[in-house]
Protein backbone atom coordinates (compact mmCIF):
# COMPACT_ATOMS: atom_id res chain seq x y z
CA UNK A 1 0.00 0.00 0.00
CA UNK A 2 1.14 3.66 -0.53
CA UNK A 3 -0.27 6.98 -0.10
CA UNK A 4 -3.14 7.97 -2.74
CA UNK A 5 -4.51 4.03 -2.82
CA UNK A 6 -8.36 3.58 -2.17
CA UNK A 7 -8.81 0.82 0.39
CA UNK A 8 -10.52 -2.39 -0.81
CA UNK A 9 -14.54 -2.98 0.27
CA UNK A 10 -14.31 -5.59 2.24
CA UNK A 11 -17.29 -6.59 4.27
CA UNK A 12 -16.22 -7.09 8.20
CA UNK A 13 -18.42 -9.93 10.50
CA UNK A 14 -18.75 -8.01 13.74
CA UNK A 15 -20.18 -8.30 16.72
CA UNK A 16 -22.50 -5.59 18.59
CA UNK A 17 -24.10 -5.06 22.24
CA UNK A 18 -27.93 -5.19 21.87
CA UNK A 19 -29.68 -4.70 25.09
CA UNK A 20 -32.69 -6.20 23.64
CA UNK A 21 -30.79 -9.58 23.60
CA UNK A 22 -31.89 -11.68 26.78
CA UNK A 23 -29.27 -13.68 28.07
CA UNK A 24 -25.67 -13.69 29.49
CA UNK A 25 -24.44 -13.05 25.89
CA UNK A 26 -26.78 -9.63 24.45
CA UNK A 27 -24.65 -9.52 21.49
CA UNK A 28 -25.56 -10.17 17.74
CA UNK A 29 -23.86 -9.82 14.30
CA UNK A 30 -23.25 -6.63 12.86
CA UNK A 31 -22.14 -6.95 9.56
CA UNK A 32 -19.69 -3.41 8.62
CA UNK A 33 -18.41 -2.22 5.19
CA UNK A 34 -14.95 -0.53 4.04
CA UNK A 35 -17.26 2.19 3.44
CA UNK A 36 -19.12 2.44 7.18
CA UNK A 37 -15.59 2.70 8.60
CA UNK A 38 -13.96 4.89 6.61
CA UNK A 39 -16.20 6.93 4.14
CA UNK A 40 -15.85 10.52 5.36
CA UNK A 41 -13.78 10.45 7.88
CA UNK A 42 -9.79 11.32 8.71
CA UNK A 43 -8.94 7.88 10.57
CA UNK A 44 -5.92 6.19 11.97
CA UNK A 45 -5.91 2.49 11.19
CA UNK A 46 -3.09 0.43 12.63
CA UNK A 47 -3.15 -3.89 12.37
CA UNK A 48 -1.40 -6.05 14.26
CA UNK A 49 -0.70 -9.81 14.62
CA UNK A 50 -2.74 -10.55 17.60
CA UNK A 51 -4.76 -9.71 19.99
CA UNK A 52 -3.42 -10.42 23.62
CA UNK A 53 -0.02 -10.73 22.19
CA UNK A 54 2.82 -8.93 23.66
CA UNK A 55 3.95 -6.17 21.80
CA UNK A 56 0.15 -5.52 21.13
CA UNK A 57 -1.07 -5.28 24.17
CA UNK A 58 1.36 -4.26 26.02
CA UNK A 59 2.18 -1.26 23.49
CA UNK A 60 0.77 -0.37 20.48
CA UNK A 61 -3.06 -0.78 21.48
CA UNK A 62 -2.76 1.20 24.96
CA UNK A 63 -0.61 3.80 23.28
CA UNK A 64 -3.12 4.59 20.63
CA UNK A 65 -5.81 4.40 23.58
CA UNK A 66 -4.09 6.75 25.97
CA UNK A 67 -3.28 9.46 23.15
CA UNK A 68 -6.83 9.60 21.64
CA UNK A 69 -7.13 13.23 22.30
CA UNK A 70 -3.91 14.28 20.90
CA UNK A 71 -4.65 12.26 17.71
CA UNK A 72 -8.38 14.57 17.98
CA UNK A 73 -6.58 17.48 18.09
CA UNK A 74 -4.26 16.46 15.21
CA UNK A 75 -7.69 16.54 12.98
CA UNK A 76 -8.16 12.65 13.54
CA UNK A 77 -11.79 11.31 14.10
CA UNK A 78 -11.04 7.73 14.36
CA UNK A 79 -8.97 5.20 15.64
CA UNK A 80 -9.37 1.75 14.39
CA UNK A 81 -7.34 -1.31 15.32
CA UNK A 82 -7.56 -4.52 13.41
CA UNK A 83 -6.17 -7.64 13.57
CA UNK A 84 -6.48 -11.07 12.02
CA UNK A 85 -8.82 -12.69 14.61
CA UNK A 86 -12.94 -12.85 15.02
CA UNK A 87 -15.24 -10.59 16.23
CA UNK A 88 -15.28 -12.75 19.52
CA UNK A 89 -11.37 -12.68 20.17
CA UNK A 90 -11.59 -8.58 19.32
CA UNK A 91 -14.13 -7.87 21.97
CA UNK A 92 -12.90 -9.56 24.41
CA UNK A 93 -9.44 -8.04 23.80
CA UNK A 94 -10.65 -4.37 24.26
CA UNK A 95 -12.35 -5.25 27.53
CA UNK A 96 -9.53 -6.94 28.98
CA UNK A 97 -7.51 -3.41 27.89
CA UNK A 98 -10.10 -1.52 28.97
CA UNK A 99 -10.03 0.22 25.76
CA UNK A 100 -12.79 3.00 25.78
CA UNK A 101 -11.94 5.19 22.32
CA UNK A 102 -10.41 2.61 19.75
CA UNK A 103 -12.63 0.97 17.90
CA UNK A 104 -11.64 -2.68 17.31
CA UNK A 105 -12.16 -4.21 13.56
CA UNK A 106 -12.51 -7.84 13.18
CA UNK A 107 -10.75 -9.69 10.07
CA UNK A 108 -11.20 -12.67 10.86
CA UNK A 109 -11.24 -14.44 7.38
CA UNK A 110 -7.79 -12.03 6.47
CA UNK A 111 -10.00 -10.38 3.52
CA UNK A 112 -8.90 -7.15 4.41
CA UNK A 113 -5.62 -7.90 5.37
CA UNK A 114 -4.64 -10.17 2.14
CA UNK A 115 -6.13 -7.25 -0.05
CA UNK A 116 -4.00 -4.68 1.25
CA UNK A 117 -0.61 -6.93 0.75
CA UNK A 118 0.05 -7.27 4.75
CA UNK A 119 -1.27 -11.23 5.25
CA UNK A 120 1.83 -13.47 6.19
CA UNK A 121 2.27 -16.71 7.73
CA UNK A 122 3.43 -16.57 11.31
CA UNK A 123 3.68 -20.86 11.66
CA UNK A 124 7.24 -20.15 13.32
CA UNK A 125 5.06 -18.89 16.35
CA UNK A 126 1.85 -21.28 15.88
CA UNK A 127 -0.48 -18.65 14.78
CA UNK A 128 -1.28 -19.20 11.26
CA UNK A 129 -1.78 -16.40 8.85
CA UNK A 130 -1.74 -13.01 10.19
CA UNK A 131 -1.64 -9.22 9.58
CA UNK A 132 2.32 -7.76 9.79
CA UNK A 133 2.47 -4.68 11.83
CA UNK A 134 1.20 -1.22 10.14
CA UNK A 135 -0.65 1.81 10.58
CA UNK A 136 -1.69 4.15 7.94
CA UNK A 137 -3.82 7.34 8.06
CA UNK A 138 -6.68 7.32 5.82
CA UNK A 139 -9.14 9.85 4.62
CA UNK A 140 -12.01 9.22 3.06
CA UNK A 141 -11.08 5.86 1.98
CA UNK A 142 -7.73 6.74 0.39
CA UNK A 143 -4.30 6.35 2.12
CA UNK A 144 -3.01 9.59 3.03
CA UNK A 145 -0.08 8.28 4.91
CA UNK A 146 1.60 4.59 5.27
CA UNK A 147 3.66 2.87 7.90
CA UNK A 148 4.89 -0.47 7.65
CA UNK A 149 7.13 -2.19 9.73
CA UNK A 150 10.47 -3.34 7.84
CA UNK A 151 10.61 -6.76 6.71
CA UNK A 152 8.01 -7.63 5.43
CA UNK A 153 7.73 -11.75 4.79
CA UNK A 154 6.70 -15.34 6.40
CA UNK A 155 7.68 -16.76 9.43
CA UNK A 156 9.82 -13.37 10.28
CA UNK A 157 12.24 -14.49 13.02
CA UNK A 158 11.60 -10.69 14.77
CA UNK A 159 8.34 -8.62 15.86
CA UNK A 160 10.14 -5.25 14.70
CA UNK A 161 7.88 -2.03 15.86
CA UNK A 162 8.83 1.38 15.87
CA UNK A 163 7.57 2.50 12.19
CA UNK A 164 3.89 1.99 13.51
CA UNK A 165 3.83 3.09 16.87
CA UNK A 166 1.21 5.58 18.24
CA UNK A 167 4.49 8.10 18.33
CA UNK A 168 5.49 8.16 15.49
CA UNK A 169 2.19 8.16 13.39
CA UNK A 170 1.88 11.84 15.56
CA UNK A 171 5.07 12.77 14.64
CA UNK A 172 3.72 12.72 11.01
CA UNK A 173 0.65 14.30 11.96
CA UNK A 174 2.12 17.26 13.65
CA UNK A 175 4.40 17.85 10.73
CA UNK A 176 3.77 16.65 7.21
CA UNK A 177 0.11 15.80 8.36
CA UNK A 178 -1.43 18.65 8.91
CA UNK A 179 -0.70 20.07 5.15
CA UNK A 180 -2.13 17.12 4.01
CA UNK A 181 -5.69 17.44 6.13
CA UNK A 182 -6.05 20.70 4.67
């Protein structure tokens, strides 16, 4: 993916609270378009390889969490985290983070992720196929802004981060990004 690219439709299997659900579980399906996420908005996406993993959890999700407001101010109206795992796994993630302003995506079948060129196989560490670490800033649909963790491939021996973290994806926004929302 690069800046200027319009993000595949992809259709998303998620899973909502409906309080007119009886039961222990009051959730049902929710099924969510490329479009419903992103059509008219200035959003941070960032994808991972797994929820309750390490690096994830202990990192990238609560840093995009705890600087929700300066991403606001930086003219962002979204943050989305998604990850190769169902709608079940995601929920359950963000209330075991406590996450109260990321929104968590579901990809469960890798539609999304295989689309945008970012599905690799992680068998070295028993998880299958999964989504290598990125975050991009999209606007309306179209990348406005792209990073991607270096090194790219299968079974990478390393979980580099740096390129996607909450800190640096500011960094943009407080320089090149704010000629680019305007």
């Amino acid at each position: 993916m690069k800046s200027g690219v319009k993000l595949p439709e992809v259709t998303f299997h998620t899973r909502v609270r409906d309080e007119s659900i009886d039961g222990p579980n009051p959730f049902r399906w929710d099924d969510k378009t490329t479009a419903d996420y992103f059509a008219g908005k200035r959003v941070v996406l960032f994808s991972l390889p797994g929820a309750f993993t390490p690096t994830c959890s202990t990192y990238q999700l609560p840093g995009f969490e705890d600087n929700f407001e300066k991403f606001q101010e930086a003219g962002i109206d979204e943050i989305y985290c998604l990850s190769v795992n169902d709608a079940f796994v995601m929920n359950q993630w963000a209330k075991a983070q406590e996450i109260k302003n990321v929104k968590v995506i579901p990809d469960g079948s890798a539609e999304f992720t295989r689309r945008v060129g970012m599905l690799v196989a992680k068998d070295n560490l028993g998880f299958g196929m999964r989504s290598w670490r990125y975050a991009a800033i999209i606007n309306d649909g179209v990348v406005e802004a792209w990073f991607e963790e270096p090194g790219l491939c299968d079974n990478h021996g390393e979980d580099p981060y740096g390129e996607s973290s909450p800190e640096n994806v500011l960094k943009y926004l407080e320089t090149e990004g704010k000629t680019a929302a305007a």
